[in-house]
N, C-alpha and C. Protein backbone atom coordinates (compact mmCIF):
# COMPACT_ATOMS: atom_id res chain seq x y z
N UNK A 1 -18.85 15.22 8.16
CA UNK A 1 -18.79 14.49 9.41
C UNK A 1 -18.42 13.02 9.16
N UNK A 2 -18.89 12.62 8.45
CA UNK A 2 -18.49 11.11 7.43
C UNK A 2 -17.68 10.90 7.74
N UNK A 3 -16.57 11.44 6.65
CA UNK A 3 -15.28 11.20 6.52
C UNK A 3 -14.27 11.64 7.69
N UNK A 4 -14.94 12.58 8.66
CA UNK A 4 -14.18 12.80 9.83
C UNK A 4 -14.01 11.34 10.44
N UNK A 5 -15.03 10.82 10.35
CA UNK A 5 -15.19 9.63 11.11
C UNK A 5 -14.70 8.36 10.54
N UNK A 6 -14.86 8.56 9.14
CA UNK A 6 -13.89 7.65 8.55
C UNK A 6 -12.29 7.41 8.93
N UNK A 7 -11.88 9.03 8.81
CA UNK A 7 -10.10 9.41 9.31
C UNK A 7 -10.12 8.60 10.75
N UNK A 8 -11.36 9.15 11.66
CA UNK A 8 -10.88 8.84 13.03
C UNK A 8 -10.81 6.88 12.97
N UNK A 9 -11.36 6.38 12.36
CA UNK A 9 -11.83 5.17 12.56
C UNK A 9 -10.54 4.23 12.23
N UNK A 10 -9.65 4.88 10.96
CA UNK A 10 -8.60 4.03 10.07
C UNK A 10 -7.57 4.48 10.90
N UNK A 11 -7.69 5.79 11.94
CA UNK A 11 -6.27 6.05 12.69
C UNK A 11 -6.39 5.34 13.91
N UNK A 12 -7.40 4.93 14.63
CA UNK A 12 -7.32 3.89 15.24
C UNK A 12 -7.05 2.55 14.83
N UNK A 13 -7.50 2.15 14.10
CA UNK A 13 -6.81 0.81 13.76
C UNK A 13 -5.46 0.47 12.93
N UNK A 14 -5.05 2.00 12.82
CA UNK A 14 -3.53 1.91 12.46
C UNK A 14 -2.37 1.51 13.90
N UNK A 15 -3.35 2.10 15.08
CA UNK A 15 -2.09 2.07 16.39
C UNK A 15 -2.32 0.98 16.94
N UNK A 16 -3.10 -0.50 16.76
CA UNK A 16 -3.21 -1.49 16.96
C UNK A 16 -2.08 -2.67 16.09
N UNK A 17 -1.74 -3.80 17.41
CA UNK A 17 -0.99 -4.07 17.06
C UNK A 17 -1.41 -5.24 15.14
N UNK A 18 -0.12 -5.33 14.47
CA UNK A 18 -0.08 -5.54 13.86
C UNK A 18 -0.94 -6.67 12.62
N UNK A 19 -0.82 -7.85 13.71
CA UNK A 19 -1.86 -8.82 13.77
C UNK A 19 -3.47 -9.05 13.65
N UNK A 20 -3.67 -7.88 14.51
CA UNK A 20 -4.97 -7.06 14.54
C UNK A 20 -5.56 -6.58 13.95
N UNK A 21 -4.48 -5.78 12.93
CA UNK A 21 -4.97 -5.23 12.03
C UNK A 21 -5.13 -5.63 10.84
N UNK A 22 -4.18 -6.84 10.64
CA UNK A 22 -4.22 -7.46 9.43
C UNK A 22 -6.23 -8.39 9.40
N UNK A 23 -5.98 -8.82 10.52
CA UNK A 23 -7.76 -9.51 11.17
C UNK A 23 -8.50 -8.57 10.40
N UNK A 24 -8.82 -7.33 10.75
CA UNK A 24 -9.84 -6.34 10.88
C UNK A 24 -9.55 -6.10 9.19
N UNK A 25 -8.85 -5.80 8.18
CA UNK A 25 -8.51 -5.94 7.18
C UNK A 25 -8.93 -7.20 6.32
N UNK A 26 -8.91 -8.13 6.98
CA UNK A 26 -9.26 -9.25 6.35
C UNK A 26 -10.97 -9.30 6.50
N UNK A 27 -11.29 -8.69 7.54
CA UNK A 27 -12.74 -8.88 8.06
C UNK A 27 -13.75 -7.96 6.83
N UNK A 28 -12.90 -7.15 7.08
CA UNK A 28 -13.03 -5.38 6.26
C UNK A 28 -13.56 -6.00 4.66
N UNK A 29 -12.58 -6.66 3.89
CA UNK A 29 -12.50 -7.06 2.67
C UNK A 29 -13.40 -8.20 2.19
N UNK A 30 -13.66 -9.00 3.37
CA UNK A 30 -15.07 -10.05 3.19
C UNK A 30 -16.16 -9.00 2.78
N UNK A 31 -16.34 -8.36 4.17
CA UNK A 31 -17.32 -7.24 4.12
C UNK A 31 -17.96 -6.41 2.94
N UNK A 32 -16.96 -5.83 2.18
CA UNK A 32 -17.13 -4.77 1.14
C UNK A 32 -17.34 -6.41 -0.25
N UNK A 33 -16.49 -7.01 -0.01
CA UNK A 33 -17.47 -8.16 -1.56
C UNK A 33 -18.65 -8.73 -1.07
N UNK A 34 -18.72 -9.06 -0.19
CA UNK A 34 -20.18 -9.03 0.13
C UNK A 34 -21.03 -8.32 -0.12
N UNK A 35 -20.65 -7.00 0.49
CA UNK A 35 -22.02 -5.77 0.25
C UNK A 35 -21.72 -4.97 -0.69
N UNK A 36 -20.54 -4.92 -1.22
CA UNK A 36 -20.74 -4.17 -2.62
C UNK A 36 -20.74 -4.51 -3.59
N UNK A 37 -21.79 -4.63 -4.68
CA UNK A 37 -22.08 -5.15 -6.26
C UNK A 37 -20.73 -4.77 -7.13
N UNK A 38 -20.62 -3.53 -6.88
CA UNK A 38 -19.45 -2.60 -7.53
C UNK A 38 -18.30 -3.29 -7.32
N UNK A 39 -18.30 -3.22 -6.14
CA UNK A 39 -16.57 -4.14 -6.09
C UNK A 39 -16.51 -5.39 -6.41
N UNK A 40 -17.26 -6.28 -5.83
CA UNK A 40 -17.59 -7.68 -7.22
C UNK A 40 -17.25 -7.36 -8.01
N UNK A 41 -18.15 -6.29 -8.75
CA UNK A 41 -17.72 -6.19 -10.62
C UNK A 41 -16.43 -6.30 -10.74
N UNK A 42 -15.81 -5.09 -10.10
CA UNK A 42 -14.73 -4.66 -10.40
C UNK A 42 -13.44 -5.72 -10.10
N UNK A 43 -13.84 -6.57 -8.62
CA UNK A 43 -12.69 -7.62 -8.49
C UNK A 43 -12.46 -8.90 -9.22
N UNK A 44 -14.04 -9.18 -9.16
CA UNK A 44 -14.07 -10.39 -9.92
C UNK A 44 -13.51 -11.11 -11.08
N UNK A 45 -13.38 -10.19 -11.91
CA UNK A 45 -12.71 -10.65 -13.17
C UNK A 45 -11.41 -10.29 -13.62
N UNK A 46 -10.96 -8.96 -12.26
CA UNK A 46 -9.82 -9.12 -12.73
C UNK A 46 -8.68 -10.57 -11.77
N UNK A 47 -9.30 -10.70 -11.04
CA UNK A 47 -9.20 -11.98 -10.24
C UNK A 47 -9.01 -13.56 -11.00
N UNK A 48 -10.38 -13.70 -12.03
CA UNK A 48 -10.39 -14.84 -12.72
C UNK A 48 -8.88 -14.74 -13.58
N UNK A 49 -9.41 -13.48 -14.13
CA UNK A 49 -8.22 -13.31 -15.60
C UNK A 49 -6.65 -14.05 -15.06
N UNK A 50 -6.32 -13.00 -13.96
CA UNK A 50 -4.98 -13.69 -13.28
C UNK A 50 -5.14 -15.48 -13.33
N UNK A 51 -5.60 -15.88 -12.41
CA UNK A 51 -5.69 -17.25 -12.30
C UNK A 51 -5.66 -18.14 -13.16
N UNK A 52 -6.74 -17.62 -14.03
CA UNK A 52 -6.50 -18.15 -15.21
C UNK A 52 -5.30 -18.36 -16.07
N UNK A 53 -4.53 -17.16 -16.20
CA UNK A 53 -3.47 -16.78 -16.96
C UNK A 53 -2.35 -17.77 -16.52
N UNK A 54 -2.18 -17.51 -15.03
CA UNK A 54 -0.92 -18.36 -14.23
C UNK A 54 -1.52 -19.43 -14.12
N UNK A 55 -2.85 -20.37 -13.77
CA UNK A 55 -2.64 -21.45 -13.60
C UNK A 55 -2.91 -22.03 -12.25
N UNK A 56 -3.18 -20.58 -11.62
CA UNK A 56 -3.12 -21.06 -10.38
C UNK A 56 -4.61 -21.15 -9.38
N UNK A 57 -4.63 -21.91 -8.35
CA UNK A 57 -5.97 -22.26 -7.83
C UNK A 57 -7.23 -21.40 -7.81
N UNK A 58 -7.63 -21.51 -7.96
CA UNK A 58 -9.15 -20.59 -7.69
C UNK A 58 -9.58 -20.35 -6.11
N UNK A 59 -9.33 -19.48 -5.19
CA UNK A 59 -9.29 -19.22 -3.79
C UNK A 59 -10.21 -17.73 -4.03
N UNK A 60 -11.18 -16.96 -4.04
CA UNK A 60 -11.49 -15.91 -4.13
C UNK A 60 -11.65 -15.31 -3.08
N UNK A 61 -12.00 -16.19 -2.11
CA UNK A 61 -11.90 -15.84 -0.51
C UNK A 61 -10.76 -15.17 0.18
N UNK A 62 -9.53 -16.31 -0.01
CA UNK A 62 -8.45 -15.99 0.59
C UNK A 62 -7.96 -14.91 -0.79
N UNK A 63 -7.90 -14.14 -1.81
CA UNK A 63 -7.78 -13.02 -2.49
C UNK A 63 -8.46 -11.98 -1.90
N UNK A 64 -9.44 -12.15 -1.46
CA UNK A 64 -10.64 -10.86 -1.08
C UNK A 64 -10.17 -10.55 -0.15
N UNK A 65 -9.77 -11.68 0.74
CA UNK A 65 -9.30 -11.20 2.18
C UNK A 65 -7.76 -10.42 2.37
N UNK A 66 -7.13 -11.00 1.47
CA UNK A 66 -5.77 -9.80 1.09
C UNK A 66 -5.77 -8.84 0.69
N UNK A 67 -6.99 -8.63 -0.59
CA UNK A 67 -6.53 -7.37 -0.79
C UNK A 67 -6.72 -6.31 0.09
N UNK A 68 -7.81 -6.74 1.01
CA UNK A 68 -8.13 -5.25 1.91
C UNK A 68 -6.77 -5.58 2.59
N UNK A 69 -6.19 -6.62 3.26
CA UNK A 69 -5.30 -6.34 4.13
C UNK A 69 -3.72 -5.94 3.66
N UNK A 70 -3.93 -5.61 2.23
CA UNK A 70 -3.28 -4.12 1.49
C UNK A 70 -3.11 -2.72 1.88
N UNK A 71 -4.21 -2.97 2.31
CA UNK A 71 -4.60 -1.23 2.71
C UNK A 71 -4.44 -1.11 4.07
N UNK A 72 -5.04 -2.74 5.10
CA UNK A 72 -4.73 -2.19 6.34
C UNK A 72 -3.04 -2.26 6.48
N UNK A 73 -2.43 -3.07 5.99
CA UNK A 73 -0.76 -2.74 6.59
C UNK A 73 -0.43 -1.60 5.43
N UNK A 74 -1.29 -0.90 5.00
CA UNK A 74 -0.16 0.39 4.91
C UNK A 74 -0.84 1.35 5.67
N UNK A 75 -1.74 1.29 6.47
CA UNK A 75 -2.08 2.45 7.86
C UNK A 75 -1.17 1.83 8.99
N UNK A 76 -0.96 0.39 8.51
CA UNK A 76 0.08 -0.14 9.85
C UNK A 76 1.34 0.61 9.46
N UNK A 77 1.98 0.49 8.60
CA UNK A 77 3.21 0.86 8.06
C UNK A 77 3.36 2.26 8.22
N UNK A 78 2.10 3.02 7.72
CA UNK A 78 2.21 4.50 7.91
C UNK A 78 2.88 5.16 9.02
N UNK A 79 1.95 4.09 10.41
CA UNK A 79 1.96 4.82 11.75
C UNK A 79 3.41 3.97 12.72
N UNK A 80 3.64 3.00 12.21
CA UNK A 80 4.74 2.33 12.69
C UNK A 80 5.71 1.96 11.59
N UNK A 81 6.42 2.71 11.13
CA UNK A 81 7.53 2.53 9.75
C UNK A 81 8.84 2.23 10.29
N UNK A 82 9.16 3.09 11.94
CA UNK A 82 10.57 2.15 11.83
C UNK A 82 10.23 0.38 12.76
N UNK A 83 8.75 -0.07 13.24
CA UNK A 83 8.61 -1.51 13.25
C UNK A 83 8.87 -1.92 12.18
N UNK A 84 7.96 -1.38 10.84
CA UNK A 84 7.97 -2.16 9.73
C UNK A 84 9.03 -2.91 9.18
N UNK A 85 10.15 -1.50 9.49
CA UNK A 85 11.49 -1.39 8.22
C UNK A 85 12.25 -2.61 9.16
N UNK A 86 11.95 -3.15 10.88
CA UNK A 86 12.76 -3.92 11.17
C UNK A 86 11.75 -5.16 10.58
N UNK A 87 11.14 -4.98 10.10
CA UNK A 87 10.37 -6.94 9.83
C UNK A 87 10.89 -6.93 8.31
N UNK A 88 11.91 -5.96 7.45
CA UNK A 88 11.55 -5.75 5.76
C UNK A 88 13.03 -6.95 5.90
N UNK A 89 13.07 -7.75 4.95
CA UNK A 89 14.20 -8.44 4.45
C UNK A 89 14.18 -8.17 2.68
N UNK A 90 15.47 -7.69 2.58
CA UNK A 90 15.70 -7.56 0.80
C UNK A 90 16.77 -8.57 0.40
N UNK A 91 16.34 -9.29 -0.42
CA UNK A 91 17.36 -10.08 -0.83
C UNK A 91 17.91 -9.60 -1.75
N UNK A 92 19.39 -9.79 -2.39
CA UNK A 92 19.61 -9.60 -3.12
C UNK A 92 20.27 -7.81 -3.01
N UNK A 93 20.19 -7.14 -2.48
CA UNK A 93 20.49 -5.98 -1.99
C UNK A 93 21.42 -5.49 -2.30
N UNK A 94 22.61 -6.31 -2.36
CA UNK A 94 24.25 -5.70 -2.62
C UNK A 94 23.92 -5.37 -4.41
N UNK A 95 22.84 -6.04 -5.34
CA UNK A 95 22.56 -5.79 -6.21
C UNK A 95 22.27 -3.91 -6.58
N UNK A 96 20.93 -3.64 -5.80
CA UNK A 96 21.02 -2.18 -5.78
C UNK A 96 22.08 -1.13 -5.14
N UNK A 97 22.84 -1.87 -4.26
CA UNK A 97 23.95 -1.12 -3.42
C UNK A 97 24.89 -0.71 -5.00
N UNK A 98 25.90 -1.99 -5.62
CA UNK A 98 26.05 -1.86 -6.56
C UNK A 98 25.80 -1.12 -7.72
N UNK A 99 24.75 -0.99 -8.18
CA UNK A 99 23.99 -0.14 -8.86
C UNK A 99 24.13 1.65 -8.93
N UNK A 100 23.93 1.34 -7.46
CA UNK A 100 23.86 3.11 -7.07
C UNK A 100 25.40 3.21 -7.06
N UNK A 101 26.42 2.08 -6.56
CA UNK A 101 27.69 3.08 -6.21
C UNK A 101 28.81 2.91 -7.22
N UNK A 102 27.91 2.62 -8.16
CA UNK A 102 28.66 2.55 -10.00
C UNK A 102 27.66 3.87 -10.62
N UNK A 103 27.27 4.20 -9.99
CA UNK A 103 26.51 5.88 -10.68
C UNK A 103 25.41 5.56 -11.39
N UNK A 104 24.82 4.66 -11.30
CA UNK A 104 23.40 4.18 -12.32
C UNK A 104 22.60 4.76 -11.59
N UNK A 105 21.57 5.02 -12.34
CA UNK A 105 19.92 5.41 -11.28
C UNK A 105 19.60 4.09 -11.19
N UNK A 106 18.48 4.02 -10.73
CA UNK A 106 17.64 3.12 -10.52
C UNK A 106 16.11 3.55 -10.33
N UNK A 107 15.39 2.44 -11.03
CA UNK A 107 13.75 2.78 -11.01
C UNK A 107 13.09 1.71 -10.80
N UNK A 108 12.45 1.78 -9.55
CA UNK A 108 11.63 0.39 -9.08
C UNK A 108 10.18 0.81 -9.18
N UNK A 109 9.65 -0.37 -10.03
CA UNK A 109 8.13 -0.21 -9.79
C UNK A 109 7.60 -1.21 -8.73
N UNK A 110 6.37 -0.53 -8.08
CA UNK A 110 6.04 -1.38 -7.17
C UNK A 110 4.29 -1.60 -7.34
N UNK A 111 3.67 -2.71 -6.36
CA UNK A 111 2.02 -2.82 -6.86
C UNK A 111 2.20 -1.08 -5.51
N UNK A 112 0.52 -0.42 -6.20
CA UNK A 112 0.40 0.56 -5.23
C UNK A 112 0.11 0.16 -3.88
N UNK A 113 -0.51 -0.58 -3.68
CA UNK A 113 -0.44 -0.82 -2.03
C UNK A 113 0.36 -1.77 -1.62
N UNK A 114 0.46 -1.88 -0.12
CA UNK A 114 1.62 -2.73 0.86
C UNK A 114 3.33 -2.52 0.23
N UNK A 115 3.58 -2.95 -0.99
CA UNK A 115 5.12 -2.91 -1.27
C UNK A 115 5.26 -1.10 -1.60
N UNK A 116 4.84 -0.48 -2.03
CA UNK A 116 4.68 0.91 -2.23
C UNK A 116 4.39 1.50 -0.86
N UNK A 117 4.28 1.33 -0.04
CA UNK A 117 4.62 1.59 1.19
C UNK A 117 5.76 1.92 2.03
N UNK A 118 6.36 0.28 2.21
CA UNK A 118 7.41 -0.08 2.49
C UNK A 118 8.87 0.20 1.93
N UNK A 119 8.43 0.07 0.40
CA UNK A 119 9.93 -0.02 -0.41
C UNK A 119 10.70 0.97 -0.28
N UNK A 120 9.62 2.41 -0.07
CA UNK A 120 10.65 3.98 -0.37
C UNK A 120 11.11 4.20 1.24
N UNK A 121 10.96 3.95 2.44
CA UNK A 121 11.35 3.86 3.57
C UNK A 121 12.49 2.97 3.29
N UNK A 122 12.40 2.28 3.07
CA UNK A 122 13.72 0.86 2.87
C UNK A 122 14.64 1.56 2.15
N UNK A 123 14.62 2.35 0.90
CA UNK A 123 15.21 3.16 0.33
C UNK A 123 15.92 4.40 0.27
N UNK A 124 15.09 4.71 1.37
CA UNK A 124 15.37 6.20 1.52
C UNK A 124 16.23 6.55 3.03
N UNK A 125 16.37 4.79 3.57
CA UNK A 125 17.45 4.98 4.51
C UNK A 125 18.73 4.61 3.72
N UNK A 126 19.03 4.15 2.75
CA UNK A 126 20.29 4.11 2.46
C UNK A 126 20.74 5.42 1.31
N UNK A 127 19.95 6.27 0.43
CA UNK A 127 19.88 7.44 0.16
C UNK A 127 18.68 7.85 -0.82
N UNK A 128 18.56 9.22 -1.23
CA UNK A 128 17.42 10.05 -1.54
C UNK A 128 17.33 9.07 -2.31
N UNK A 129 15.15 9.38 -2.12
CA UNK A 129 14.62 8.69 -3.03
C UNK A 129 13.60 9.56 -3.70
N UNK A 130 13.21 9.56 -4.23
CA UNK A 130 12.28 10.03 -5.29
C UNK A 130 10.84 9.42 -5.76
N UNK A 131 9.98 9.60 -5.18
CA UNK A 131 8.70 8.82 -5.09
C UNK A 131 7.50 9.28 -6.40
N UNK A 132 6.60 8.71 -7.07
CA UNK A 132 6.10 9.46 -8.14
C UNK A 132 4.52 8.47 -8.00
N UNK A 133 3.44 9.23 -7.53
CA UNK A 133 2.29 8.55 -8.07
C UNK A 133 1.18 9.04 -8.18
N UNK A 134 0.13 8.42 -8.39
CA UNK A 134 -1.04 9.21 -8.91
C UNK A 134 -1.80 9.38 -7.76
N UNK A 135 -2.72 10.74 -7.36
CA UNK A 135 -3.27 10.51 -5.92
C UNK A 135 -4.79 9.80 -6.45
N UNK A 136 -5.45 9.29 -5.31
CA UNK A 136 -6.92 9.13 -5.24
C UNK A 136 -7.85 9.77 -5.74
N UNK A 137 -8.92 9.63 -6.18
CA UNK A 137 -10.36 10.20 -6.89
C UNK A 137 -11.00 10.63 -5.34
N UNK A 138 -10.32 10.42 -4.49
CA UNK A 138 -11.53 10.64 -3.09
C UNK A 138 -10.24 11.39 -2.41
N UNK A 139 -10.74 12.58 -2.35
CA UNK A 139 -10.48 13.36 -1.69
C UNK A 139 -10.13 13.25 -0.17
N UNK A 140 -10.98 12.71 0.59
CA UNK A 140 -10.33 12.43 2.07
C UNK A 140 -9.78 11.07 1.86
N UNK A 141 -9.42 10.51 0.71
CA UNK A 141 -8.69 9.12 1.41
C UNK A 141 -7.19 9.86 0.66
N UNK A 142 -7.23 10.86 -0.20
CA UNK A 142 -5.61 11.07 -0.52
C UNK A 142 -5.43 11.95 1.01
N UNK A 143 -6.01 12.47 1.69
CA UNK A 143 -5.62 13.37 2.77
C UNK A 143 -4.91 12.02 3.81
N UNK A 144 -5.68 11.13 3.93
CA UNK A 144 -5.34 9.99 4.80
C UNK A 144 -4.06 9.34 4.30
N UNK A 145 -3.95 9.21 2.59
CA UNK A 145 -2.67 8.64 2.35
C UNK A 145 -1.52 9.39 2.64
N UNK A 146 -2.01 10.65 2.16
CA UNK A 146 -0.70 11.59 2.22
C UNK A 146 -0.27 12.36 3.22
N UNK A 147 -1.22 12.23 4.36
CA UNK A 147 -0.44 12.00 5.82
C UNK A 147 0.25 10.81 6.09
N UNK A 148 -0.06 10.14 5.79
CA UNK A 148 0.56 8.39 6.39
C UNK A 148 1.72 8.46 5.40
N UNK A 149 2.17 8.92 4.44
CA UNK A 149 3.16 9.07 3.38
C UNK A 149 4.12 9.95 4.05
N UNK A 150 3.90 11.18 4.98
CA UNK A 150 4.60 12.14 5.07
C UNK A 150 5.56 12.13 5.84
N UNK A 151 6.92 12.09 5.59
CA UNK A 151 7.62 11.94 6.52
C UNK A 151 9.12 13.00 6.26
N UNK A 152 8.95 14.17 6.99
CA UNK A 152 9.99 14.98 6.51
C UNK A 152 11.33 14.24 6.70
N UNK A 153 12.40 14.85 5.53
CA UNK A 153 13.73 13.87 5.71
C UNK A 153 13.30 13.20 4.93
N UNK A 154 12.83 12.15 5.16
CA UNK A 154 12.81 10.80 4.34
C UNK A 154 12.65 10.60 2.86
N UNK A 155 11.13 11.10 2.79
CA UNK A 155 11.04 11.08 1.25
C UNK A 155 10.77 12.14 0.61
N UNK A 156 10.86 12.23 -0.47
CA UNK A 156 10.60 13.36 -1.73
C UNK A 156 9.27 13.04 -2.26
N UNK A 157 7.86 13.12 -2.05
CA UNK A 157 7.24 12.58 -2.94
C UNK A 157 6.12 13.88 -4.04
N UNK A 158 6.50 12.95 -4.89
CA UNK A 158 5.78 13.94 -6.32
C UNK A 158 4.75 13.51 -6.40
N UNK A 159 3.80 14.07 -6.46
CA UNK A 159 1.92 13.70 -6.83
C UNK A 159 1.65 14.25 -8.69
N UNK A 160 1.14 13.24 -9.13
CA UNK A 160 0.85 13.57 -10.41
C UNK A 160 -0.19 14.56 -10.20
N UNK A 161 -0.27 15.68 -10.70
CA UNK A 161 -1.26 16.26 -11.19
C UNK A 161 -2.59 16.13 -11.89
N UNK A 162 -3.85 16.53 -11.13
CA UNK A 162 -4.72 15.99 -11.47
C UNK A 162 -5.27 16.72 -12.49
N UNK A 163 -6.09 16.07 -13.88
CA UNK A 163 -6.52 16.40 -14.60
C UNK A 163 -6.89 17.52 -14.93
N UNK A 164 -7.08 18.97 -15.35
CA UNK A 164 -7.77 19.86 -15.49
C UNK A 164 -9.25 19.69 -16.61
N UNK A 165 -10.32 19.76 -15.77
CA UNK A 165 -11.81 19.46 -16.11
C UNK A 165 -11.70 20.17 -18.12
């Protein structure tokens, strides 16, 4: 019943407008470092390490508050992909056009959330694309991704295979 309610909860705030959702995402991501020890652990340092590395300001707030709103624009993206694909600008583009129409493949890596979203839609209107990633440890959130992923026509996507125990 949980996770029913989980699905119902993230598909509503996918059909809200955009703005909104990025809010509730940002709200979302205060929320969970706040109340979860675990995710502290887990953000915290990989947070410092970066900063450290580049140099750049120490903001943990405005980090916390992005990363959830990772996750909410790809339930935005999921449920509204041809809005998205009109807000996407690629620079540089005639680069991959090029690419493909000299017979090269091409292999883009992307971070898994927000640009991993977007990129294979962007892609897969100018021709086949070929998608490859690892699913979730949680069972109803790969059901949630891989509806919001599914889009006959469009993409090809391959799920790594999960471990055998």
């Amino acid at each position: 019943m949980r996770k029913l309610l989980l699905k119902l909860c993230l598909n509503v705030i996918a059909v809200l407008p955009l703005a909104l959702v990025q809010a509730i995402g940002s709200f979302l991501g205060i929320l969970a470092y706040v109340g979860s020890k675990q995710y502290r652990s887990l953000f915290r340092p990989q947070y410092e390490a970066v900063i450290r590395s580049r140099g750049l300001p120490f903001k943990p707030w405005e980090a916390v508050r992005a990363s959830e709103m990772l996750f909410s624009d790809s339930l935005w993206i999921w449920r509204n992909p041809a809005k998205a694909l009109k807000l996407v600008e690629v620079p540089n583009w005639d680069v991959v056009e090029q690419a493909i129409s000299d017979g090269h493949g091409l292999v883009m890596l992307t971070p898994h959330l927000g640009g991993f979203e977007i990129i294979p839609r962007v892609l897969a209107q100018h021709f086949p694309a070929t998608i490859l990633y690892r699913p979730s440890r949680q069972e109803w959130l790969n059901e949630v991704v891989e509806d919001g992923r599914d889009h006959p026509n469009w993409l090809q996507i391959h799920r790594k295979p999960k471990p055998t125990p």
